[in-house]
PDB file of N, CA and C in Angstrom:
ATOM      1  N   UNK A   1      25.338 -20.311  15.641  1.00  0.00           N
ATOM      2  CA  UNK A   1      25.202 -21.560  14.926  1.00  0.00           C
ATOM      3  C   UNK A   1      23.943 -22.277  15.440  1.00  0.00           C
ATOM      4  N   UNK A   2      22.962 -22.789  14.533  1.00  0.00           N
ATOM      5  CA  UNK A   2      22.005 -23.469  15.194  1.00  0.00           C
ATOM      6  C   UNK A   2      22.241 -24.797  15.652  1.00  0.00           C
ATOM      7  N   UNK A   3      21.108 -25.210  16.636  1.00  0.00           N
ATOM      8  CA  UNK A   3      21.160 -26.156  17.505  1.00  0.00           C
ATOM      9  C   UNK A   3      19.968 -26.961  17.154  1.00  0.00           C
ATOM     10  N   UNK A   4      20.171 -28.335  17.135  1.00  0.00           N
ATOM     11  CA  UNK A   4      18.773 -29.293  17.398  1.00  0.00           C
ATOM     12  C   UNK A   4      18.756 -30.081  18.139  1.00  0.00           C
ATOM     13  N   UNK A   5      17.944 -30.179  18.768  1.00  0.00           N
ATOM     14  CA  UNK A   5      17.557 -31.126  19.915  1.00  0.00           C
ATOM     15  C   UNK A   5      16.198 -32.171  19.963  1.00  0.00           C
ATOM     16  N   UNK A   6      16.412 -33.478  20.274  1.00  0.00           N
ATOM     17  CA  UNK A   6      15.887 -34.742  19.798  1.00  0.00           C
ATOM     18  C   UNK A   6      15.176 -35.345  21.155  1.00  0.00           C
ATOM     19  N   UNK A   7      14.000 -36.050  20.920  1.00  0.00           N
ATOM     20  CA  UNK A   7      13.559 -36.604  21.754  1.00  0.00           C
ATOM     21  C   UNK A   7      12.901 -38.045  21.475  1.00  0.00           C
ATOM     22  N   UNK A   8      13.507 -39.160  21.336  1.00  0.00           N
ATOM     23  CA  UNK A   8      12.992 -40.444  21.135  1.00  0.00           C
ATOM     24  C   UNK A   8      12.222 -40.861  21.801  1.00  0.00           C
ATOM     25  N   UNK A   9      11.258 -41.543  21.552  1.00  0.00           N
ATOM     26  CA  UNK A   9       9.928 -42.086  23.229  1.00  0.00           C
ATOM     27  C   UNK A   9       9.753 -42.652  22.698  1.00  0.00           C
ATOM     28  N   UNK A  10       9.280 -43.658  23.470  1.00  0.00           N
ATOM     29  CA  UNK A  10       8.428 -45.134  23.234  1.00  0.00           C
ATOM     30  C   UNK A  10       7.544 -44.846  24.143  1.00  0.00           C
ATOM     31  N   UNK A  11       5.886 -44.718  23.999  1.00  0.00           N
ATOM     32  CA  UNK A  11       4.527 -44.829  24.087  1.00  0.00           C
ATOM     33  C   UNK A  11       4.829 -46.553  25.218  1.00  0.00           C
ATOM     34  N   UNK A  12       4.319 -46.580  26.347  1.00  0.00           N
ATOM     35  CA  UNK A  12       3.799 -47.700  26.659  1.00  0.00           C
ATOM     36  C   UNK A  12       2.524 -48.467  26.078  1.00  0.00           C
ATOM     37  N   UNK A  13       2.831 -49.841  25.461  1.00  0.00           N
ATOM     38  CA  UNK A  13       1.681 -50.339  24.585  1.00  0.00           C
ATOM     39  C   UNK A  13       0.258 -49.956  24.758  1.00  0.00           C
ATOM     40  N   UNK A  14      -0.123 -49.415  23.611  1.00  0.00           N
ATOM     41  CA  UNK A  14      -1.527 -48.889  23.447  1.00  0.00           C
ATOM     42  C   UNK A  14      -1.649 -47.637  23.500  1.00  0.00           C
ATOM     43  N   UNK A  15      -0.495 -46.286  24.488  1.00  0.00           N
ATOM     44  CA  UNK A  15      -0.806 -45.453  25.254  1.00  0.00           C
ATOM     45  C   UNK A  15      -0.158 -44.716  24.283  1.00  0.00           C
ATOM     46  N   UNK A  16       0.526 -44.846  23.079  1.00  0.00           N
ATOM     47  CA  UNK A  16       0.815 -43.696  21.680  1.00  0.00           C
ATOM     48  C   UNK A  16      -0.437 -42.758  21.563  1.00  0.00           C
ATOM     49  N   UNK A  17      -1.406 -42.944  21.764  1.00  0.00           N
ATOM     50  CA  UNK A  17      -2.125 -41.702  20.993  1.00  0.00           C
ATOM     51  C   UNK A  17      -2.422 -40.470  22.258  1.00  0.00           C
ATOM     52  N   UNK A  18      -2.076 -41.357  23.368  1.00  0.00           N
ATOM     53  CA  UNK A  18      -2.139 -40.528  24.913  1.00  0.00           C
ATOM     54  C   UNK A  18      -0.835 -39.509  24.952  1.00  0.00           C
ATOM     55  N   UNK A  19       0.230 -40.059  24.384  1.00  0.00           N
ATOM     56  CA  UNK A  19       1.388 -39.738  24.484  1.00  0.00           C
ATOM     57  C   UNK A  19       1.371 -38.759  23.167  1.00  0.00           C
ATOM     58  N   UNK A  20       0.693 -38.904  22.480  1.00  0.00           N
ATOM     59  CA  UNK A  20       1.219 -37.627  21.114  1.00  0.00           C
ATOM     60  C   UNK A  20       0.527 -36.515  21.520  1.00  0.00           C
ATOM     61  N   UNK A  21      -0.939 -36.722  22.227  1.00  0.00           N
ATOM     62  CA  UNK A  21      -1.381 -35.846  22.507  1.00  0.00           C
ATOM     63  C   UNK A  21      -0.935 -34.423  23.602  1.00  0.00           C
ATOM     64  N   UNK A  22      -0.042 -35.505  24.523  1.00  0.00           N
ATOM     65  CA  UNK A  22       0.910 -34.696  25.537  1.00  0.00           C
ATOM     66  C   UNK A  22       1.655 -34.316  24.796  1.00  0.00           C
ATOM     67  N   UNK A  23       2.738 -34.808  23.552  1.00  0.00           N
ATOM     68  CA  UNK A  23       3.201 -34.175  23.220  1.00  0.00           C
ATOM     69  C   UNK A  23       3.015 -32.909  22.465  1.00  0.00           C
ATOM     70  N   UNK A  24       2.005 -33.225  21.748  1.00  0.00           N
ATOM     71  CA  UNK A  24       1.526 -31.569  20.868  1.00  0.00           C
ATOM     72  C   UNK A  24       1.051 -30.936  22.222  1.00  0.00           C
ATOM     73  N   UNK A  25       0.432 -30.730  23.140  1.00  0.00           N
ATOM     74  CA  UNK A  25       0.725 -29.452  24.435  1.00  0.00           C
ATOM     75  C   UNK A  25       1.907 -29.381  24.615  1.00  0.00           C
ATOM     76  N   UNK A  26       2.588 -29.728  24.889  1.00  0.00           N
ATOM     77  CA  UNK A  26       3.619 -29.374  25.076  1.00  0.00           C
ATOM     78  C   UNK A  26       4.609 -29.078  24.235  1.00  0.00           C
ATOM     79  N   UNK A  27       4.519 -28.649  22.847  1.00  0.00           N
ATOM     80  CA  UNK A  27       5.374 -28.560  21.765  1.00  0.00           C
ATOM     81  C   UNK A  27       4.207 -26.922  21.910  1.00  0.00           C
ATOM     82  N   UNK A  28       3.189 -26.702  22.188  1.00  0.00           N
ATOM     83  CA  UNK A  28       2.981 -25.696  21.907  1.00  0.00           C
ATOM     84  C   UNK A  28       3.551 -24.403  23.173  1.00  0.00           C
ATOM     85  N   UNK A  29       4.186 -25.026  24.179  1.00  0.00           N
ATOM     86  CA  UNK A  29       4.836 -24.539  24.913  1.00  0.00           C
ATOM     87  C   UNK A  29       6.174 -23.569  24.025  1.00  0.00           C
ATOM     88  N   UNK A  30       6.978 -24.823  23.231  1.00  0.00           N
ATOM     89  CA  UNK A  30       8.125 -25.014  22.942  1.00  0.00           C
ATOM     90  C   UNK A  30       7.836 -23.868  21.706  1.00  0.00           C
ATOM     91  N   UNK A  31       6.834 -23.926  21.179  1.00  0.00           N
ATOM     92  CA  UNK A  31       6.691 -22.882  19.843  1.00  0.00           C
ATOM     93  C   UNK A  31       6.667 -21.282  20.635  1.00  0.00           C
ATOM     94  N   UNK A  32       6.255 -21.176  21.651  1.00  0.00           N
ATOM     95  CA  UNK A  32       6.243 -20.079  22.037  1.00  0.00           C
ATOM     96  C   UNK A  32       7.660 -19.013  22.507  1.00  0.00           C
ATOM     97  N   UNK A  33       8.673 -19.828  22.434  1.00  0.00           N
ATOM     98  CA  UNK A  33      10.033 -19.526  22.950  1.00  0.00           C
ATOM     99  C   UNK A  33      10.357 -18.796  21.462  1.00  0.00           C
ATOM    100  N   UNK A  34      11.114 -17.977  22.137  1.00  0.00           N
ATOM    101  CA  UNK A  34      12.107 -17.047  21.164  1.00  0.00           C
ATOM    102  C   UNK A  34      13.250 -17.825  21.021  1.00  0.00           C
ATOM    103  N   UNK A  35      13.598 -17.803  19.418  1.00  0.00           N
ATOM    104  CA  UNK A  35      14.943 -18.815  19.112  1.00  0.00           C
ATOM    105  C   UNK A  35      14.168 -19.842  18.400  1.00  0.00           C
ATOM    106  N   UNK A  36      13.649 -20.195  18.610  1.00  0.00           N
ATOM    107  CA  UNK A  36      13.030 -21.696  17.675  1.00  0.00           C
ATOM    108  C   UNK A  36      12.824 -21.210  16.416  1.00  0.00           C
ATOM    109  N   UNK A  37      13.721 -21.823  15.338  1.00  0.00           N
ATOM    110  CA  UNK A  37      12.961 -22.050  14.221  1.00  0.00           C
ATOM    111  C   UNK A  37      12.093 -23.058  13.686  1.00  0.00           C
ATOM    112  N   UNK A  38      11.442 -24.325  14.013  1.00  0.00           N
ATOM    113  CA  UNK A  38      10.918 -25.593  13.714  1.00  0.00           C
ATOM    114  C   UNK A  38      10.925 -26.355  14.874  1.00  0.00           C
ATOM    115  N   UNK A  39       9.853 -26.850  14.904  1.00  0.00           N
ATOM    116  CA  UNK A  39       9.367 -28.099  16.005  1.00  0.00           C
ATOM    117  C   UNK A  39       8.858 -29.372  15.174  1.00  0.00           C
ATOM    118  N   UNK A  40       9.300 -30.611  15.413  1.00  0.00           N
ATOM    119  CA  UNK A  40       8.231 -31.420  14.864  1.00  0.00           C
ATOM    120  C   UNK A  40       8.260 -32.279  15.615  1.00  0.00           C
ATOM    121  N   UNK A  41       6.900 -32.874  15.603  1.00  0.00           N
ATOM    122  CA  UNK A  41       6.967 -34.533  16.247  1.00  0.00           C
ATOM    123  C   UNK A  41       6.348 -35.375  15.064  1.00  0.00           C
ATOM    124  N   UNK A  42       7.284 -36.639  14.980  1.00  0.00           N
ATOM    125  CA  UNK A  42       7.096 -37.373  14.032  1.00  0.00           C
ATOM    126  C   UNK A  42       6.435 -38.963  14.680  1.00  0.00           C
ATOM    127  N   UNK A  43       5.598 -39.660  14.154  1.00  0.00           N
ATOM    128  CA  UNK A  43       5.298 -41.101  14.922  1.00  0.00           C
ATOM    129  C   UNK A  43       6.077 -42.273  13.845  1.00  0.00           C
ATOM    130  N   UNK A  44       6.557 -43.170  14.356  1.00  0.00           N
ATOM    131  CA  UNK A  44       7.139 -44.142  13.515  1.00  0.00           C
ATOM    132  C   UNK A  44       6.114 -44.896  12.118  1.00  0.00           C
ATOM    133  N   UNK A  45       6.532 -44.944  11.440  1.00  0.00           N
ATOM    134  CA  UNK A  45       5.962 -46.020  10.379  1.00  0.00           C
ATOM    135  C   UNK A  45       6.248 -47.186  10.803  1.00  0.00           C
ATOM    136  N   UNK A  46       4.923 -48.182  11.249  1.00  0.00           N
ATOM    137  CA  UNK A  46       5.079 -49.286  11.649  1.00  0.00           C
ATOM    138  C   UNK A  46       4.965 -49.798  13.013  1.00  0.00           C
ATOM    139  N   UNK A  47       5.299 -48.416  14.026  1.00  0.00           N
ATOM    140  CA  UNK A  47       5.011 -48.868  15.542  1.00  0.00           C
ATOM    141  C   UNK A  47       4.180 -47.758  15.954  1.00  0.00           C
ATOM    142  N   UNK A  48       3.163 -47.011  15.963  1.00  0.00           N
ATOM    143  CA  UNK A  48       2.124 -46.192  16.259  1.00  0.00           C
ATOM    144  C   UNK A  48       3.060 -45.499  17.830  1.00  0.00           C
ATOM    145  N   UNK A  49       3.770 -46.457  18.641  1.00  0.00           N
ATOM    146  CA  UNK A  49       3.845 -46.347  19.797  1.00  0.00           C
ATOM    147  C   UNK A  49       4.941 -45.099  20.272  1.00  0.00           C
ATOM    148  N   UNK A  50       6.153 -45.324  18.828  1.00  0.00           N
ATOM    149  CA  UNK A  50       6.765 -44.623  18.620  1.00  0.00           C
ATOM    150  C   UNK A  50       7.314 -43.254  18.237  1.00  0.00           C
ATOM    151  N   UNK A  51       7.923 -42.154  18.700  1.00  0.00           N
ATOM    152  CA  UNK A  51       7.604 -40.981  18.267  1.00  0.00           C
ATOM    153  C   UNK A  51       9.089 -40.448  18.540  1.00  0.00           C
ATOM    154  N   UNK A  52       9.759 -39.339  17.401  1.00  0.00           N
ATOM    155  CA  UNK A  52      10.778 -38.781  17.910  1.00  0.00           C
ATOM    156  C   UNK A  52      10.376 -36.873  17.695  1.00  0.00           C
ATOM    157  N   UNK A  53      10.749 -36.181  18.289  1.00  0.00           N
ATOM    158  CA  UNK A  53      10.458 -34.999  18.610  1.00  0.00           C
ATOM    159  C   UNK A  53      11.899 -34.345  18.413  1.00  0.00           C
ATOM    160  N   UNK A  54      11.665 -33.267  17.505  1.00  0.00           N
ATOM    161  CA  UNK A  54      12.650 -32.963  17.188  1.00  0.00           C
ATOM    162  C   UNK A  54      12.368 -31.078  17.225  1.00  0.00           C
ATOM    163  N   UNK A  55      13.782 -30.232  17.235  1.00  0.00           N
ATOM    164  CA  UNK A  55      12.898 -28.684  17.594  1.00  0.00           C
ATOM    165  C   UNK A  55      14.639 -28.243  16.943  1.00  0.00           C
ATOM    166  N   UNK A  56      14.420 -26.913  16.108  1.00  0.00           N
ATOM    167  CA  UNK A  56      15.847 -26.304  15.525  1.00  0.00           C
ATOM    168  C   UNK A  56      16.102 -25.289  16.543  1.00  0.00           C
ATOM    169  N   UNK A  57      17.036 -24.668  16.967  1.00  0.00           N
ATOM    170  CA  UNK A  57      16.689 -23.206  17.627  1.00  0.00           C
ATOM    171  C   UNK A  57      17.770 -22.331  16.620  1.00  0.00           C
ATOM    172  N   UNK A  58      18.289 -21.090  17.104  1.00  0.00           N
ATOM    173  CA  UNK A  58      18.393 -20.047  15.726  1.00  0.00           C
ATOM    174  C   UNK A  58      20.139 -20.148  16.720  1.00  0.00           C
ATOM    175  N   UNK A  59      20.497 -20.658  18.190  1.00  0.00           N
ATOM    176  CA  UNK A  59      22.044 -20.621  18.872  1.00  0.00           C
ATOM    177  C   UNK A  59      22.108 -21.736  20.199  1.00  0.00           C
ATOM    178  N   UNK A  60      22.470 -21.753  20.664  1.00  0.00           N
ATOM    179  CA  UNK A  60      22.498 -22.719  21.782  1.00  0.00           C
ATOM    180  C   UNK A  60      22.113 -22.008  23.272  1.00  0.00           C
ATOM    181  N   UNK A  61      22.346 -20.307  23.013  1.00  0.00           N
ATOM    182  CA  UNK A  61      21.657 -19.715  24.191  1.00  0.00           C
ATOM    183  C   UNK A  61      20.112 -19.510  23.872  1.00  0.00           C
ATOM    184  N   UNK A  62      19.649 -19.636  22.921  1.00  0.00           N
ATOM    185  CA  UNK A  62      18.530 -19.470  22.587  1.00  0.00           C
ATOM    186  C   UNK A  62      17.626 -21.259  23.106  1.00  0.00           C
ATOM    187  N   UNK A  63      18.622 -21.683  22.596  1.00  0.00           N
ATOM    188  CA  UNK A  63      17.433 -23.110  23.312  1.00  0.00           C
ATOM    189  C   UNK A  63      17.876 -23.300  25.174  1.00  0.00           C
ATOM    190  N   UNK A  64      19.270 -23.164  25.507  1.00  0.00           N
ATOM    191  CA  UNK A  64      19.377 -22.980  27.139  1.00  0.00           C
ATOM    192  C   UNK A  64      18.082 -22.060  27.616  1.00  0.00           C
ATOM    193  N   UNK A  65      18.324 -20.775  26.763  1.00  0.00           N
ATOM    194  CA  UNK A  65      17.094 -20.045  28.004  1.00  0.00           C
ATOM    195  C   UNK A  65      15.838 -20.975  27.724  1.00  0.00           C
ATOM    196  N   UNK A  66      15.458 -20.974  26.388  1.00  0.00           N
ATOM    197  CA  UNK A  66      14.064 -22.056  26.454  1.00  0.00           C
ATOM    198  C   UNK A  66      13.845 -22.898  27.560  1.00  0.00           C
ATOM    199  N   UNK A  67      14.595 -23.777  27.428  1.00  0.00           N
ATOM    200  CA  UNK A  67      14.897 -24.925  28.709  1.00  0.00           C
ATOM    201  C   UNK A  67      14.448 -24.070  30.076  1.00  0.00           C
ATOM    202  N   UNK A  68      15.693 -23.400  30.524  1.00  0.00           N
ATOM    203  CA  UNK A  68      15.373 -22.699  31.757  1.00  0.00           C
ATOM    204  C   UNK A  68      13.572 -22.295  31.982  1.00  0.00           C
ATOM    205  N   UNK A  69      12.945 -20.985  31.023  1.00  0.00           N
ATOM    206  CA  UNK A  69      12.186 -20.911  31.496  1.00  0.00           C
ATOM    207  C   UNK A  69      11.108 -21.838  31.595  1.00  0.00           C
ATOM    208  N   UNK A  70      11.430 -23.322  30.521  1.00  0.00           N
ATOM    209  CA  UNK A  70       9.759 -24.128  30.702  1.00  0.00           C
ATOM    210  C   UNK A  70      10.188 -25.291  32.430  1.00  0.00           C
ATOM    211  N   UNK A  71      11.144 -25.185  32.518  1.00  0.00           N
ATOM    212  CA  UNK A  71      11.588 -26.281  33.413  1.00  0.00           C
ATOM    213  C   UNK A  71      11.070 -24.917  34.701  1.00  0.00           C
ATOM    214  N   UNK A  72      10.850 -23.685  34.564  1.00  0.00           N
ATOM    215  CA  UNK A  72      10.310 -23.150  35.748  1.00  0.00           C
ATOM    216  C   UNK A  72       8.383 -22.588  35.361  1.00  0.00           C
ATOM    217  N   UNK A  73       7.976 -23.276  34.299  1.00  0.00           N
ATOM    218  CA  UNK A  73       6.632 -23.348  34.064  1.00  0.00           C
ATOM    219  C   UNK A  73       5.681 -24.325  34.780  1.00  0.00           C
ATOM    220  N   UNK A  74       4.914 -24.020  35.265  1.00  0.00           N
ATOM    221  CA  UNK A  74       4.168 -25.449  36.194  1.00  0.00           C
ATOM    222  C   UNK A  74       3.318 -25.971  34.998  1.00  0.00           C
ATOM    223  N   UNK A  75       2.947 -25.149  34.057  1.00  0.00           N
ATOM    224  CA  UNK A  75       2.597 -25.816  32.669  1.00  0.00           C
ATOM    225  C   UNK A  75       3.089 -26.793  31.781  1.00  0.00           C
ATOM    226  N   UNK A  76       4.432 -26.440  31.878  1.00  0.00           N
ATOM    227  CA  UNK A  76       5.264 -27.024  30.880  1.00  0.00           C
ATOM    228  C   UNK A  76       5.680 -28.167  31.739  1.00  0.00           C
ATOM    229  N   UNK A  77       6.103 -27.748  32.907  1.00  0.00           N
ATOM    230  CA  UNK A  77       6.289 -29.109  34.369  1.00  0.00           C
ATOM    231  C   UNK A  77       5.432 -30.100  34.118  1.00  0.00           C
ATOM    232  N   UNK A  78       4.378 -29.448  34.273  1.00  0.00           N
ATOM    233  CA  UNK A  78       3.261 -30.642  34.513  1.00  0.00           C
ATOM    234  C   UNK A  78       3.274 -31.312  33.157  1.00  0.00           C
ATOM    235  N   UNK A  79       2.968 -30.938  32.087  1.00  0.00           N
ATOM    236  CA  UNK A  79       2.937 -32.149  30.627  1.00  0.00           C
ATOM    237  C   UNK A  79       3.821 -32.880  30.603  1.00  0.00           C
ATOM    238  N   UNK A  80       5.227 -32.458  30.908  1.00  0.00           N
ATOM    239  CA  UNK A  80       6.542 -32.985  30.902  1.00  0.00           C
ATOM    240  C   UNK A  80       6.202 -34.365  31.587  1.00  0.00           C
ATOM    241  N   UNK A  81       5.762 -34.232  33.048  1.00  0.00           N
ATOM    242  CA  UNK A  81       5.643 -35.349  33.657  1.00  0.00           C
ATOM    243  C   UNK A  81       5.299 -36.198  33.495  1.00  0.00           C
ATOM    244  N   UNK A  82       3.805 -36.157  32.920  1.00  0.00           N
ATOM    245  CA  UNK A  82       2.741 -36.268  32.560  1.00  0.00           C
ATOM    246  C   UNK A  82       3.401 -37.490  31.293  1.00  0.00           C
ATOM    247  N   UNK A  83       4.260 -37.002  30.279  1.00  0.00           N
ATOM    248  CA  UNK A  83       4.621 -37.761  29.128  1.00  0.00           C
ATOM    249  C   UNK A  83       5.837 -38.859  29.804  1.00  0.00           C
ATOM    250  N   UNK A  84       6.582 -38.627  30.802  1.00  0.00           N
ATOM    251  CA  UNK A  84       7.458 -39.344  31.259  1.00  0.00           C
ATOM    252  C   UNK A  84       6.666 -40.351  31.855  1.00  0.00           C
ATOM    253  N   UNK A  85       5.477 -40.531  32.406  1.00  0.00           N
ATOM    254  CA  UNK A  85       4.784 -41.250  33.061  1.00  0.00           C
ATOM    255  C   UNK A  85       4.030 -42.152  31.895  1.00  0.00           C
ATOM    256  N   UNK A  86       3.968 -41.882  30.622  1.00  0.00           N
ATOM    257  CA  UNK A  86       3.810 -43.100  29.577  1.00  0.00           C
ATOM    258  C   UNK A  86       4.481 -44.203  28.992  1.00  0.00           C
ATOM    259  N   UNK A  87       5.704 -43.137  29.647  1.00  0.00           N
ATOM    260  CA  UNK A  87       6.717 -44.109  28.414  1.00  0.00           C
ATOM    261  C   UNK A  87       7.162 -45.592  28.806  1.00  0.00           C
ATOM    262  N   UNK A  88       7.421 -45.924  27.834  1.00  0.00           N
ATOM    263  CA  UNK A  88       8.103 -47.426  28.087  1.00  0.00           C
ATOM    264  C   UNK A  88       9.556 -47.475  28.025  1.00  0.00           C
ATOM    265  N   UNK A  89      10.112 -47.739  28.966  1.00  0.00           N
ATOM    266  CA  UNK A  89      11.836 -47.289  29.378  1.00  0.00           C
ATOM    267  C   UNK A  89      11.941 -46.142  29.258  1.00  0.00           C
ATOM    268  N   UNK A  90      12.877 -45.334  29.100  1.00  0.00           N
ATOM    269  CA  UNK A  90      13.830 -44.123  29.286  1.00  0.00           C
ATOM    270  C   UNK A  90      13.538 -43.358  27.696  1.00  0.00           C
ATOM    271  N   UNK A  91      13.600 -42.071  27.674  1.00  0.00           N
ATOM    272  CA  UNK A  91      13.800 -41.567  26.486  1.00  0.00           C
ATOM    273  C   UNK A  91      15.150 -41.557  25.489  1.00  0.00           C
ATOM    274  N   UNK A  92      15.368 -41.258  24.947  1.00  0.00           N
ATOM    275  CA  UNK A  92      16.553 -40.492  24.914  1.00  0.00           C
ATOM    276  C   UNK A  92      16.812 -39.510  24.270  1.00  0.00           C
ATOM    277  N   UNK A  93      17.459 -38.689  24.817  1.00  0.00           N
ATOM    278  CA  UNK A  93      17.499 -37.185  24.582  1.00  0.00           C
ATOM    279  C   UNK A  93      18.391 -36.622  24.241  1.00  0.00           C
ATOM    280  N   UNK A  94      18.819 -35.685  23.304  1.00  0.00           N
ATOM    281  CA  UNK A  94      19.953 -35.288  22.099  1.00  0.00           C
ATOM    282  C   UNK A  94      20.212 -33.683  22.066  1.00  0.00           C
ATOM    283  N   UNK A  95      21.422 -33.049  22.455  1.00  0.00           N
ATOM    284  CA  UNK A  95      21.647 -31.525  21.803  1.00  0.00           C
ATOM    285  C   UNK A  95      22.427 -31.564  20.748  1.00  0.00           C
ATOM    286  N   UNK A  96      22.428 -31.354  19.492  1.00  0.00           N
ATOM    287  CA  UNK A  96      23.548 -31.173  18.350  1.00  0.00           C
ATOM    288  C   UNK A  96      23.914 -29.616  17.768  1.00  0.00           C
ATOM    289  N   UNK A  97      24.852 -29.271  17.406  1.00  0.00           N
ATOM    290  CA  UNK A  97      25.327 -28.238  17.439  1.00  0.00           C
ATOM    291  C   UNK A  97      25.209 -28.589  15.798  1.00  0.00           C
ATOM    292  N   UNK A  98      24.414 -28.194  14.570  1.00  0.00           N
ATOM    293  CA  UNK A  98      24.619 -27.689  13.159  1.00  0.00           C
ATOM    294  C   UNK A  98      26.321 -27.706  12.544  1.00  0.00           C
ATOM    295  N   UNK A  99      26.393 -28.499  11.525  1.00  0.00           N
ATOM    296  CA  UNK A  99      28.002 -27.943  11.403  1.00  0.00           C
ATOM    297  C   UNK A  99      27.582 -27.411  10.056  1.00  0.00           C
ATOM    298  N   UNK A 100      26.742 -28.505   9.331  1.00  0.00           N
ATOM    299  CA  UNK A 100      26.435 -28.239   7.967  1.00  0.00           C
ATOM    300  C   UNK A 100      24.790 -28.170   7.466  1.00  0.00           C
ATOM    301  N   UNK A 101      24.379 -27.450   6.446  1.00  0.00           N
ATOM    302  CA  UNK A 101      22.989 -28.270   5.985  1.00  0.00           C
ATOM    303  C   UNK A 101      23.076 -27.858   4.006  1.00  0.00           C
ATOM    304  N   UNK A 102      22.457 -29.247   4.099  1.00  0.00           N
ATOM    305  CA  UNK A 102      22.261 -29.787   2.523  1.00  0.00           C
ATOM    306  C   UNK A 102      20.750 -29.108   2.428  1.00  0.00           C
ATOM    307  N   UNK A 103      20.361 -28.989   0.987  1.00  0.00           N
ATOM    308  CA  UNK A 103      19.710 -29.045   0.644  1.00  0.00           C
ATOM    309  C   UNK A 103      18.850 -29.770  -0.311  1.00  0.00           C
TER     310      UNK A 103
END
């Protein structure tokens, strides 16, 4: 059953275009994993600052191993940080398990 997983951020004022940029490196990490079907990062209409990041995978072991191996990447480490160090408060971060999809 597929899985999606969410990433809300808030850009510290001004620092959105610093922050999308970390994010596309690091989404090109995320494209490289086996299991992903779709990655996107989207920026808000209306707050530039804003961005939610969103990625499908094809099971839920398919996005666990993802996880595992970028959390042991010093590549993927380092951007990670790198974007946590922009933000304004806390992210928040989402696994959903697919029950249904519309078309």
């Amino acid at each position: 059953m597929k899985v999606i997983t969410f990433g809300k951020l808030q850009a510290q004022e001004g620092q959105g275009d610093s922050l999308l940029e970390i994010i596309q490196e690091h989404m090109n990490y995320i494209n490289e994993q086996p299991g992903l079907v779709h990655g996107y990062v989207a920026r808000c209409n209306g707050n530039s600052n804003k961005f939610l990041v969103v990625s499908v995978w094809e099971n839920e072991e398919a996005q666990q191993a993802a996880m595992t191996k970028l959390s042991s990447d010093p590549g993927a480490t380092k951007g990670f940080l790198q974007m946590m160090q922009l933000l304004n408060g806390q992210p928040d971060f989402g696994n959903y398990t697919v029950e249904s999809i519309a078309r």
